[in-house]
Protein backbone atom coordinates (compact mmCIF):
# COMPACT_ATOMS: atom_id res chain seq x y z
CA UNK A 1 98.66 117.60 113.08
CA UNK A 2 99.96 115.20 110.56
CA UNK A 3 99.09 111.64 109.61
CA UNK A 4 100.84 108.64 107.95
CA UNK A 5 98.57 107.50 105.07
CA UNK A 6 98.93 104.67 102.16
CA UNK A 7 98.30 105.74 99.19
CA UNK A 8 98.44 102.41 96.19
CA UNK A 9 101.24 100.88 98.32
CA UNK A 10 103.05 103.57 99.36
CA UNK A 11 103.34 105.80 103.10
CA UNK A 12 103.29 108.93 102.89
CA UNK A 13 103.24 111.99 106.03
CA UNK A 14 100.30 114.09 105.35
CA UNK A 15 100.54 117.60 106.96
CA UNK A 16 97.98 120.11 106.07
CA UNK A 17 99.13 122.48 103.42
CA UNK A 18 102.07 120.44 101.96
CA UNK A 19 102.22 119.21 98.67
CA UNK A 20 102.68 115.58 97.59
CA UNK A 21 103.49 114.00 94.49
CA UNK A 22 102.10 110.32 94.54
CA UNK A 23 101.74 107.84 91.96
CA UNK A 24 99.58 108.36 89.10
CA UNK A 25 95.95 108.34 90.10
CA UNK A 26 94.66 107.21 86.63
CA UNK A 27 92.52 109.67 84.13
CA UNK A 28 89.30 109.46 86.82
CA UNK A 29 90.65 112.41 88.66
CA UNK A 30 90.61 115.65 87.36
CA UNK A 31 92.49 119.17 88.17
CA UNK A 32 90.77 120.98 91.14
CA UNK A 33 88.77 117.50 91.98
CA UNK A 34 88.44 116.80 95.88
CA UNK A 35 90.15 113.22 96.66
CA UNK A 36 89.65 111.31 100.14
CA UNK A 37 92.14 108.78 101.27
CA UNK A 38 91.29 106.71 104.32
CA UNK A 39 93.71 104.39 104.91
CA UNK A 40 95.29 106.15 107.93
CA UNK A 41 98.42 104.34 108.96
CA UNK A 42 98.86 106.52 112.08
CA UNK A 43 97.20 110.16 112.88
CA UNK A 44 99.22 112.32 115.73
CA UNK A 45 97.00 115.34 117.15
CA UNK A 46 98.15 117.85 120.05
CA UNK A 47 100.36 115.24 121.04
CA UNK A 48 98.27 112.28 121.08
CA UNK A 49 99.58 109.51 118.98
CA UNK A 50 97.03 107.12 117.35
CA UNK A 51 98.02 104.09 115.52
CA UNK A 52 95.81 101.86 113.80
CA UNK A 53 95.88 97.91 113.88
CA UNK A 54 96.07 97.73 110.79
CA UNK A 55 94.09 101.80 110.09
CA UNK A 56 92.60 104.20 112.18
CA UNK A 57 88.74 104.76 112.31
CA UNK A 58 87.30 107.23 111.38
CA UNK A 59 90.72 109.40 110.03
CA UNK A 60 90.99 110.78 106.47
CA UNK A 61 93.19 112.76 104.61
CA UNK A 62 91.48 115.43 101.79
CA UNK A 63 93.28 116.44 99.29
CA UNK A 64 92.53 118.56 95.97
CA UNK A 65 94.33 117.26 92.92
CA UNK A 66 96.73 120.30 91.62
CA UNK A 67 98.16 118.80 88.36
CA UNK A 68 96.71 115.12 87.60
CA UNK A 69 100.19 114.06 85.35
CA UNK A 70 103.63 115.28 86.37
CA UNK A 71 106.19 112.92 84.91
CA UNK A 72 109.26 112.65 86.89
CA UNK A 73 113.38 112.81 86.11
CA UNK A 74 114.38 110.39 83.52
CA UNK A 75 116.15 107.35 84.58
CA UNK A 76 118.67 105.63 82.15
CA UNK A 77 118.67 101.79 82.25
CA UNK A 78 122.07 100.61 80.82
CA UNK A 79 122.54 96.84 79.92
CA UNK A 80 125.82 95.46 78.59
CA UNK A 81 127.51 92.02 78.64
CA UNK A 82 131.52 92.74 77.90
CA UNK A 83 132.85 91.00 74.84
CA UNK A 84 129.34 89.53 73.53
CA UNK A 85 128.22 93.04 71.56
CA UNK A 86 125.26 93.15 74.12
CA UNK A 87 124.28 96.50 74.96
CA UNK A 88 120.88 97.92 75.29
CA UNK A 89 119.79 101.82 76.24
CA UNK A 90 116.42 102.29 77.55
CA UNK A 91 114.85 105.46 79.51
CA UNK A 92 111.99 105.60 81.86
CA UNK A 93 109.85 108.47 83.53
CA UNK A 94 107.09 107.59 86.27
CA UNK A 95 104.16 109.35 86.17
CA UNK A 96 103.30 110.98 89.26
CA UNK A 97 100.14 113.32 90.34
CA UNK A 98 100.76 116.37 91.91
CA UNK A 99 98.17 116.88 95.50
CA UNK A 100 97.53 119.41 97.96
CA UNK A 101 97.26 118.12 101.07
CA UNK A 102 93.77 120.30 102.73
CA UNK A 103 92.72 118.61 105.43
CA UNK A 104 93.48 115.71 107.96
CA UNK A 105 90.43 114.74 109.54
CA UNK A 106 91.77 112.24 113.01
């Protein structure tokens, strides 16, 4: 059983007992804290497909929250302009939250 969910803007496939790092879910949500998502995309059990137009009813995805901040690789933004003595360095890490996936309720 598995289930395509949105989670802030992004899909994600939702099996029970797999781990998924999505976008940071603010300071609200603690470690060990119980989180619900129900904006099921699509939900597939025994075989039978569901999709929603645009979610499916009554379908949920539980998940616990593992580690609430994980920040991910660093990414090196290099500018330059040849010849004009323009160059600028900047790093970035998104911040992610770590989830165990418990349940998908179709």
């Amino acid at each position: 059983m598995y289930a395509i969910v949105e989670i802030q803007g992004q899909q994600f496939k939702a099996e029970a007992e797999k781990f998924l790092y999505v976008h940071y879910l603010g300071e609200a949500v603690k470690e060990g804290e119980k989180v619900e998502f129900d904006r099921v995309l699509l939900a597939e059990a025994d075989g039978t497909v569901k999709v929603g137009a645009p979610t499916v009813d009554g379908a949920k995805v539980v998940c616990e929250v593992l580690t609430p901040l994980v920040k991910g690789d660093k990414v090196i933004v290099f500018k330059k302009k040849r010849r004009k003595g323009y160059r600028r360095k900047n790093g970035h890490r998104q911040c992610f939250t770590k989830v165990l996936v418990k349940e998908v309720v179709a």
